[in-house]
Structures are given as structure tokens and as C-alpha cells.
C-alpha atoms as a PDB file:
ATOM      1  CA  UNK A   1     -40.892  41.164  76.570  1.00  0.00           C
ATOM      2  CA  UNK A   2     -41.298  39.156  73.634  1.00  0.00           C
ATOM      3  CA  UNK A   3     -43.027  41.645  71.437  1.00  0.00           C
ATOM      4  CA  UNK A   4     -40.250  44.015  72.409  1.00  0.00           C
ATOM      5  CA  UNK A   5     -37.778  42.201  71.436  1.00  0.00           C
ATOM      6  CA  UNK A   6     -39.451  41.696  68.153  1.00  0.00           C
ATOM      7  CA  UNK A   7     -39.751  44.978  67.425  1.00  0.00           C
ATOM      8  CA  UNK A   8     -36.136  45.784  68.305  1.00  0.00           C
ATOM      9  CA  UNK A   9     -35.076  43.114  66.128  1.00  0.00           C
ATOM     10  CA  UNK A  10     -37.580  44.122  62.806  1.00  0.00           C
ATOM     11  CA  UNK A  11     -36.013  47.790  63.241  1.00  0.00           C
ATOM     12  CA  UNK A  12     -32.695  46.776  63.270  1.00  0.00           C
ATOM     13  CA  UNK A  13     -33.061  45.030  59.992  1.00  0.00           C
ATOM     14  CA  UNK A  14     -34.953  47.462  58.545  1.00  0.00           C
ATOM     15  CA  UNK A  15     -32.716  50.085  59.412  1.00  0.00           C
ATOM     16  CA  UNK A  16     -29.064  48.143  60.421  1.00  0.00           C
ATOM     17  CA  UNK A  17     -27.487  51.692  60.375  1.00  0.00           C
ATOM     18  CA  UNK A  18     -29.046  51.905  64.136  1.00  0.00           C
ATOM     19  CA  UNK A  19     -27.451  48.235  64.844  1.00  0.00           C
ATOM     20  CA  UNK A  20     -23.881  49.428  63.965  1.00  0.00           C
ATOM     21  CA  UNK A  21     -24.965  52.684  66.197  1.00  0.00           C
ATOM     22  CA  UNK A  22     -25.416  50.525  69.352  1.00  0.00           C
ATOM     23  CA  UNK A  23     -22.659  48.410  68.442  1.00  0.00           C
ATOM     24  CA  UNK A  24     -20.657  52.180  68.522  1.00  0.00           C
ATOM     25  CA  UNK A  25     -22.291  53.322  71.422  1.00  0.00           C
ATOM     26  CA  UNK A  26     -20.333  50.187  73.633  1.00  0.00           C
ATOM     27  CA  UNK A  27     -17.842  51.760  72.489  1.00  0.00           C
ATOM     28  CA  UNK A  28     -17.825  55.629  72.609  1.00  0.00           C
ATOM     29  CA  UNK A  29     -19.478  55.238  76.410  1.00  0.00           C
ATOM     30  CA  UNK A  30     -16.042  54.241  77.858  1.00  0.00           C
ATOM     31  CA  UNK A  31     -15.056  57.587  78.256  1.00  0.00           C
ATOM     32  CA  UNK A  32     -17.006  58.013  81.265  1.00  0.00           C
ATOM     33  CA  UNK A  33     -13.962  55.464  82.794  1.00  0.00           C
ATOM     34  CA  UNK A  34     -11.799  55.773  80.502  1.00  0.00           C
ATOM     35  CA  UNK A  35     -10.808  59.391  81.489  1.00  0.00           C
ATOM     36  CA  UNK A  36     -12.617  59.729  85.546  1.00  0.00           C
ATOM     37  CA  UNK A  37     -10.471  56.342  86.472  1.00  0.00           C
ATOM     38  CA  UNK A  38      -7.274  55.045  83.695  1.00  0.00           C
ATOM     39  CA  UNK A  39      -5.931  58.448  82.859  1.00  0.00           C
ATOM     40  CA  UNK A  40      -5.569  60.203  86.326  1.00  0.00           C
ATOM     41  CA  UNK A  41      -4.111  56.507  87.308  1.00  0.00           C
ATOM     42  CA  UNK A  42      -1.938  56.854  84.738  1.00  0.00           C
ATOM     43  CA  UNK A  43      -0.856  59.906  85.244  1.00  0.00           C
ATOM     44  CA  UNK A  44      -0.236  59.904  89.148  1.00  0.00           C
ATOM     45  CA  UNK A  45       1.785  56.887  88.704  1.00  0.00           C
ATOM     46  CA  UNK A  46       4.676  58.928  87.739  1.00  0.00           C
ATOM     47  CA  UNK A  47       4.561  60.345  91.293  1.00  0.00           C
ATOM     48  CA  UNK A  48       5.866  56.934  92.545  1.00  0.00           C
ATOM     49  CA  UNK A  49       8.658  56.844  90.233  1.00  0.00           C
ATOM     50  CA  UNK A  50       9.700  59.882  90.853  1.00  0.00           C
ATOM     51  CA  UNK A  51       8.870  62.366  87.728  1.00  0.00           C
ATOM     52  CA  UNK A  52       6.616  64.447  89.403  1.00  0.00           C
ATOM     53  CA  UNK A  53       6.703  65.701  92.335  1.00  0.00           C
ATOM     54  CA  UNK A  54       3.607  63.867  94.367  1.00  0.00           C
ATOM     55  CA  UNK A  55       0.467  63.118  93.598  1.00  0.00           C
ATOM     56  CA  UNK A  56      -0.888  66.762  93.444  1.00  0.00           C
ATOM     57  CA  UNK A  57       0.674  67.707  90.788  1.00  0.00           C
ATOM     58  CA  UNK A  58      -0.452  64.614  88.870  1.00  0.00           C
ATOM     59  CA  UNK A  59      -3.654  66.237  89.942  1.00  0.00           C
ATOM     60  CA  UNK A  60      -3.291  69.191  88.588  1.00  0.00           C
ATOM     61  CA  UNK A  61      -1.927  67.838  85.691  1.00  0.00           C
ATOM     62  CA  UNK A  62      -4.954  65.894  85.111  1.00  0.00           C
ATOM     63  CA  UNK A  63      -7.338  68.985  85.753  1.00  0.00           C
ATOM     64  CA  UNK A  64      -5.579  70.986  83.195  1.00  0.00           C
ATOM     65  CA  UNK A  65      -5.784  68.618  80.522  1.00  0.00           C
ATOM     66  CA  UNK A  66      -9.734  68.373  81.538  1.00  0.00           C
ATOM     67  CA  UNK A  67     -10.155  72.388  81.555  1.00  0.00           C
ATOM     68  CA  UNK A  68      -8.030  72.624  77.789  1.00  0.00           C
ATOM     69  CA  UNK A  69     -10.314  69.846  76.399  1.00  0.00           C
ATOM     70  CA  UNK A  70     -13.611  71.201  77.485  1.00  0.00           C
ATOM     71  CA  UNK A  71     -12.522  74.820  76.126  1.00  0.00           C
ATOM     72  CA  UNK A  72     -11.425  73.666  73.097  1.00  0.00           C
ATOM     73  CA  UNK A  73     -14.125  71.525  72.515  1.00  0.00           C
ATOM     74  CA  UNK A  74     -16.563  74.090  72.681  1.00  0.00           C
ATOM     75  CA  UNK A  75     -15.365  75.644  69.817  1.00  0.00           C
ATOM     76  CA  UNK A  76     -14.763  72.492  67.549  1.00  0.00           C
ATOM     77  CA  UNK A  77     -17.986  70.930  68.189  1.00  0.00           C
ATOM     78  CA  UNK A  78     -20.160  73.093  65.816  1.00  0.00           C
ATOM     79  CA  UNK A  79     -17.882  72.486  62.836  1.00  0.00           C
ATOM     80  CA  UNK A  80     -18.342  68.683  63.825  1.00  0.00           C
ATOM     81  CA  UNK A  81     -21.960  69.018  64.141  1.00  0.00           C
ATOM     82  CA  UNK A  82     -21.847  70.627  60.352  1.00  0.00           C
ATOM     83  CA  UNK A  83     -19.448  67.583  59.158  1.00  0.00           C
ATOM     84  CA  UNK A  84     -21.903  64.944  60.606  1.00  0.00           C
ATOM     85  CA  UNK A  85     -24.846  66.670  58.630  1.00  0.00           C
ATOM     86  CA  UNK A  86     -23.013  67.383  55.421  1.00  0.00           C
ATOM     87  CA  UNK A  87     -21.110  64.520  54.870  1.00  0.00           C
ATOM     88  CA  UNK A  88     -22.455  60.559  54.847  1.00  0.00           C
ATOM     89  CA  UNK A  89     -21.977  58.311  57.793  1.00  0.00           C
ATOM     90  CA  UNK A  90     -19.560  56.017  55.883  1.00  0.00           C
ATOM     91  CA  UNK A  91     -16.610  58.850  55.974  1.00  0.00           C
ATOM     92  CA  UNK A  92     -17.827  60.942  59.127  1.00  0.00           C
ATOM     93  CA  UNK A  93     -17.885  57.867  61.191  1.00  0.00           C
ATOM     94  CA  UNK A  94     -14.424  56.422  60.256  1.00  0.00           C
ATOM     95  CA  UNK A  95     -13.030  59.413  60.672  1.00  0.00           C
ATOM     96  CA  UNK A  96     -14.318  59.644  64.301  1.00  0.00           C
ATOM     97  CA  UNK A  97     -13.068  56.164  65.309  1.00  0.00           C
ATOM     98  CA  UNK A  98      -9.583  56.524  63.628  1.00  0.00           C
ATOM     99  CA  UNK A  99      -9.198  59.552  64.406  1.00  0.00           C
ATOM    100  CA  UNK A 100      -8.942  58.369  68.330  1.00  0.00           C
ATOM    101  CA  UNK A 101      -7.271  55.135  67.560  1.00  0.00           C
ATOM    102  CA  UNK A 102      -4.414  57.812  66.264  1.00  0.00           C
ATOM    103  CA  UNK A 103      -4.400  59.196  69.502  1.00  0.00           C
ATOM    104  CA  UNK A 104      -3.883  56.535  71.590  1.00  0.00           C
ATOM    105  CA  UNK A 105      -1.025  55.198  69.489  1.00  0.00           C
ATOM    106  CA  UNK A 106       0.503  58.464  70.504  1.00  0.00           C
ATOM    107  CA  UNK A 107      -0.562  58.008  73.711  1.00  0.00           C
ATOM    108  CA  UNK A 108       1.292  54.854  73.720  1.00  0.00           C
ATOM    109  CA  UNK A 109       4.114  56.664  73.043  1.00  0.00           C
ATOM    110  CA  UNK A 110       4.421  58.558  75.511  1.00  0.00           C
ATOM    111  CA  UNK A 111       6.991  58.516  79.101  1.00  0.00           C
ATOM    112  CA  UNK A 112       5.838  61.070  80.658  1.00  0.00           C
ATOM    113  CA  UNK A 113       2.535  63.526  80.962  1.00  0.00           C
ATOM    114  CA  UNK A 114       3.821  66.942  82.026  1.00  0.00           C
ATOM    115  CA  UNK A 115       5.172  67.509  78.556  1.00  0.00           C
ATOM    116  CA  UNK A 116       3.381  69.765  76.045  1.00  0.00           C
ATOM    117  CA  UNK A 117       3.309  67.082  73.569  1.00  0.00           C
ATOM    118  CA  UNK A 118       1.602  65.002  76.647  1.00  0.00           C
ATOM    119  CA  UNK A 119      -0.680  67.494  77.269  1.00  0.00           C
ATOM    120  CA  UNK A 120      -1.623  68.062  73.444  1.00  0.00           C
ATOM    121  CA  UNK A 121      -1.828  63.780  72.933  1.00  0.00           C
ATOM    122  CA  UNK A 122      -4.395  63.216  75.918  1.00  0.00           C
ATOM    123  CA  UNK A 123      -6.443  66.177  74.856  1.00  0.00           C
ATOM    124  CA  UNK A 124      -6.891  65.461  71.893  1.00  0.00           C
ATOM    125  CA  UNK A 125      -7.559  61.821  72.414  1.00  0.00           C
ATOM    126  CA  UNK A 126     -10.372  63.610  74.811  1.00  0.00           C
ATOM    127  CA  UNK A 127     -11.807  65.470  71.822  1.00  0.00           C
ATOM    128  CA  UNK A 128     -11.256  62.591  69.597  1.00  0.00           C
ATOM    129  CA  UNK A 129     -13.698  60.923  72.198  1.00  0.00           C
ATOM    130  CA  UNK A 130     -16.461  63.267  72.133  1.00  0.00           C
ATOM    131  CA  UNK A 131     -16.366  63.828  68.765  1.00  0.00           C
ATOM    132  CA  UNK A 132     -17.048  59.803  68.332  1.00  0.00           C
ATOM    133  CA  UNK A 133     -20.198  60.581  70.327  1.00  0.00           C
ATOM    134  CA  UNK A 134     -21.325  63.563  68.551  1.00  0.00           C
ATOM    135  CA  UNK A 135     -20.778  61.311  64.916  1.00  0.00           C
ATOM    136  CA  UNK A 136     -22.590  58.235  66.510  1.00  0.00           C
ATOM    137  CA  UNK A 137     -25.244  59.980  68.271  1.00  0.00           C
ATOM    138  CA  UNK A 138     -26.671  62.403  65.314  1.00  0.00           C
ATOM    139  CA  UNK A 139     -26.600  59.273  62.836  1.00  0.00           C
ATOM    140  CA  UNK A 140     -28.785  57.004  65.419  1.00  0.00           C
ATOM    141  CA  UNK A 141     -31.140  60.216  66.201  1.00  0.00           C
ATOM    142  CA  UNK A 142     -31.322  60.523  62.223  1.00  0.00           C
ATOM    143  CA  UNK A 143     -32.414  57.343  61.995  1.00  0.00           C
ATOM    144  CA  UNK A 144     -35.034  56.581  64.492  1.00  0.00           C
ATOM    145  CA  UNK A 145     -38.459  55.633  63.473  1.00  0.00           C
ATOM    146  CA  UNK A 146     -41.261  57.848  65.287  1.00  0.00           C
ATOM    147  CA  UNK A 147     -43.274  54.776  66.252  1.00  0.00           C
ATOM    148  CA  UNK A 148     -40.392  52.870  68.155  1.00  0.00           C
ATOM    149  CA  UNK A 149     -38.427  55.805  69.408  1.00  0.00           C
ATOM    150  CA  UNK A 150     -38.086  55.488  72.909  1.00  0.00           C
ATOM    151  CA  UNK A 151     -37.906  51.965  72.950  1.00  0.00           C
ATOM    152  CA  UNK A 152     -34.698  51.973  70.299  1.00  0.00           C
ATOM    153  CA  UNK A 153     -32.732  54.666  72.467  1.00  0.00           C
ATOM    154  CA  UNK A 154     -33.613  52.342  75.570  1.00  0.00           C
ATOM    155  CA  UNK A 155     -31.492  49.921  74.062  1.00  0.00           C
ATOM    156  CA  UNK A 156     -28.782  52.554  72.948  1.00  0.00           C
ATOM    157  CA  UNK A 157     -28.591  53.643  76.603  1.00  0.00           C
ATOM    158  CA  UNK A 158     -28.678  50.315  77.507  1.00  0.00           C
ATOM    159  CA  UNK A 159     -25.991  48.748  74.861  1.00  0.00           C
ATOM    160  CA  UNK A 160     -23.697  51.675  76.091  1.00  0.00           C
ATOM    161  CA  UNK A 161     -23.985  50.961  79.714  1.00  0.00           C
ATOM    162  CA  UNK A 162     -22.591  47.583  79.151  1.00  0.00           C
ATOM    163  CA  UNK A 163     -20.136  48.442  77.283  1.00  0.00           C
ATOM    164  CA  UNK A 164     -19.417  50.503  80.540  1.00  0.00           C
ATOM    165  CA  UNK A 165     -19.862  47.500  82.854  1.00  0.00           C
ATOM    166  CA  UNK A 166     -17.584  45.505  80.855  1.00  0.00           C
ATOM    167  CA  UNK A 167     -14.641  47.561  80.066  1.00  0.00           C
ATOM    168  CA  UNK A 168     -14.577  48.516  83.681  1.00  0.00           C
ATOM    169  CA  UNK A 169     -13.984  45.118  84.359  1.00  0.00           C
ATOM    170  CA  UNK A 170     -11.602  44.273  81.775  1.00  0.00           C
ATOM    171  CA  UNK A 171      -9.488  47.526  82.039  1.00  0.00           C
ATOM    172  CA  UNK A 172      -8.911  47.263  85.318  1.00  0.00           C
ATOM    173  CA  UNK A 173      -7.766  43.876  85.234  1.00  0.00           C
ATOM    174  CA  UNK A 174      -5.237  44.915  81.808  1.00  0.00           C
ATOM    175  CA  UNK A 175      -4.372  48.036  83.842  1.00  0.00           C
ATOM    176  CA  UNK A 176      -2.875  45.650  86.950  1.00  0.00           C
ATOM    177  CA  UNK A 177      -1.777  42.949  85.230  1.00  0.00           C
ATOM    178  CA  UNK A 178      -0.676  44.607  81.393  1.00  0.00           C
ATOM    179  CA  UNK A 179       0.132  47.840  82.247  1.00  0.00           C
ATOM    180  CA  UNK A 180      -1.274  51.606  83.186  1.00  0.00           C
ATOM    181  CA  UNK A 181      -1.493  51.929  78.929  1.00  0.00           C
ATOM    182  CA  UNK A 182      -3.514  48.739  78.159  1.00  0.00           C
ATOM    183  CA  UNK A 183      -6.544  49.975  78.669  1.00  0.00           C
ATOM    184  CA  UNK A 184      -6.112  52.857  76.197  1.00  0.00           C
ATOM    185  CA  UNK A 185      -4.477  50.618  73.958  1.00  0.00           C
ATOM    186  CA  UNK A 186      -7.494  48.070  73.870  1.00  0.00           C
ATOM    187  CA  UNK A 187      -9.887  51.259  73.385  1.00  0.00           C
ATOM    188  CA  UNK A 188      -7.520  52.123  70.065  1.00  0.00           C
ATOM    189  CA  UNK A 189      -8.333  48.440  68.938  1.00  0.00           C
ATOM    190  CA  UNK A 190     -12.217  48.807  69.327  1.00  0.00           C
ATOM    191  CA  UNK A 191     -12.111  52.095  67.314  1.00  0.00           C
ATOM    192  CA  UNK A 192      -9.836  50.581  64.112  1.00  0.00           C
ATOM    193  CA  UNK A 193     -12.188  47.381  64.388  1.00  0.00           C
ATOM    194  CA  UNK A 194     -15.272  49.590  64.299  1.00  0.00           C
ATOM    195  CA  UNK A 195     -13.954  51.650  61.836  1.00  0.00           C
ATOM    196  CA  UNK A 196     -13.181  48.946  59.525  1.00  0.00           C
ATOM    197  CA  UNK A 197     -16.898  47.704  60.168  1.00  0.00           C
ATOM    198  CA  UNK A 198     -18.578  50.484  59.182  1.00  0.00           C
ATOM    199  CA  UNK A 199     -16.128  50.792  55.601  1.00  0.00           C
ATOM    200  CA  UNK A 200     -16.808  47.192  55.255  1.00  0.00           C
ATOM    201  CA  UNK A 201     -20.948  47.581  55.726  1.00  0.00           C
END
């Protein structure tokens, strides 16, 4: 255990590109709640209050965004995949991050989620999403040493699933007690924050 950690630690400051990479990955592996739980919560709340109809339609609502986002994506992702390998991580990577922190300031802004605008906004804070992971994901792969590559993307797997863990936790807890935006809100925070890191480094 001690030798492992070790050798996590001498890679990182070899390399601390793959340390800002795991701090990123805590980040970009919240979509896995951030869209399955917050948004359809979000969006079925406007059942209650009367804008839609009942909670089907929030369903279906939800579903729609989720089929747009996936076709759509499917075409962006190669030109993002070219970006990540042309350009340096210092521009493609704060471009990811605030590109989704512009989305969910739009998100913030919205009243309602059967609106084209709506629908446009969460989609593209979906995209914005993946596209973080694409960025994040090449430059750590990039990076990797041969000798200590399995061990390294244990600990990105690892650093991710606590981000996980921990943002479940603390979203739900903003989503009751804040409101059904916080927890996008706090997710637009992480991604200016880690933007600004990687400028700053």
C-alpha cells in the first residue's frame, strides 16, 4: 500500500497534468446523477405546480431531451475528438468546463422545461457534459506512463467515483433544502473553479 502510494505520488509530480485530470474527473463523473436523478426531479416538479400536465409528460419531456442529446452528440463528438488532439490542453480544457458552466447559468434561468429554449439549454448542458469527459479523458490517456498505467487510471476511476459519492450527498441535500436548481448551480461553480485552475497552472 505504501509503495503504491509512492508511486502515485512520484507520477503525479512528474507529470501534474494527470493530477489536475483526477482533480477533473470528480468533476465530469457527476453526470451519471446529475442527469439519471436532479434533472428528471427537476423537471417533474412542474407537474405539482401545475405546468404540465402530470408526471408523464415530465417523462417524456425528460426522454426527449435524452434521445436529442445522444443524436446530436454523435455527430459533434468527432470534431471534439479532432479539437482535443489539435489544440493544447490549456484552451481545449477551459473551453470544456466553461463551456457547461454557460449552460447552467441558462439553466438557471429558466421557469419552465417544455419550451424549445428549455429543451435546447438542458441539451446542450448534456453535450457540454460529455464533451468535458471526452477533453479530460484523452489528455489523462495522453499522459500515462506505460509502467504505471493501470495503477494511475485506478485512481482516476477511483477519484471520479467519489466525486460521485459526494455530490450525491451534497446535491440532494441543496436540492431539498436550496432548491430543485442548486445542484446544477453548484456543478457550474466546480467547472469556472476548474477552469480557472487549469489557466492558472
Amino acid at each position: 500500500m505504501i509503495k503504491l502510494t509512492e508511486i502515485v505520488k512520484y507520477e503525479l509530480e512528474v507529470k501534474p497534468i494527470l493530477g489536475i485530470c483526477i482533480i477533473g474527473a470528480c468533476i465530469t463523473r457527476l453526470l451519471s446523477v446529475l442527469f439519471s436523478s436532479y434533472l428528471i426531479l427537476w423537471i417533474q416538479q412542474f407537474a405539482k405546480n401545475g405546468i404540465l400536465r402530470d408526471r408523464d409528460q415530465g417523462k417524456e419531456i425528460y426522454i426527449n431531451m435524452m434521445l436529442y442529446s445522444v443524436v446530436l452528440s454523435s455527430f459533434i463528438f468527432p470534431f471534439v475528438g479532432k479539437f482535443c488532439d489539435t489544440y493544447s490542453p490549456r484552451n481545449t480544457v477551459p473551453f470544456a468546463f466553461l463551456f457547461r458552466c454557460s449552460t447552467t447559468y441558462m439553466f438557471w434561468l429558466l421557469d419552465r422545461p417544455d419550451t424549445v429554449y428549455a429543451y435546447a439549454v438542458c441539451v446542450m448542458m448534456i453535450i457540454g457534459t460529455i464533451i468535458e469527459n471526452i477533453s479530460i479523458d484523452s489528455i489523462f490517456n495522453k499522459n500515462l506512463p506505460k509502467e504505471t498505467r493501470g495503477i494511475l487510471n485506478g485512481v482516476y476511476s477511483f477519484a471520479g467515483q467519489c466525486g460521485i459519492l459526494i455530490y450525491s450527498f451534497l446535491g440532494g441535500w441543496m436540492f431539498d433544502n436550496i432548491g430543485p436548481k442548486s445542484p446544477f448551480i453548484l456543478i457550474g461553480f466546480l467547472d469556472f473553479a476548474f477552469a480557472i485552475l487549469v489557466i492558472v497552472k
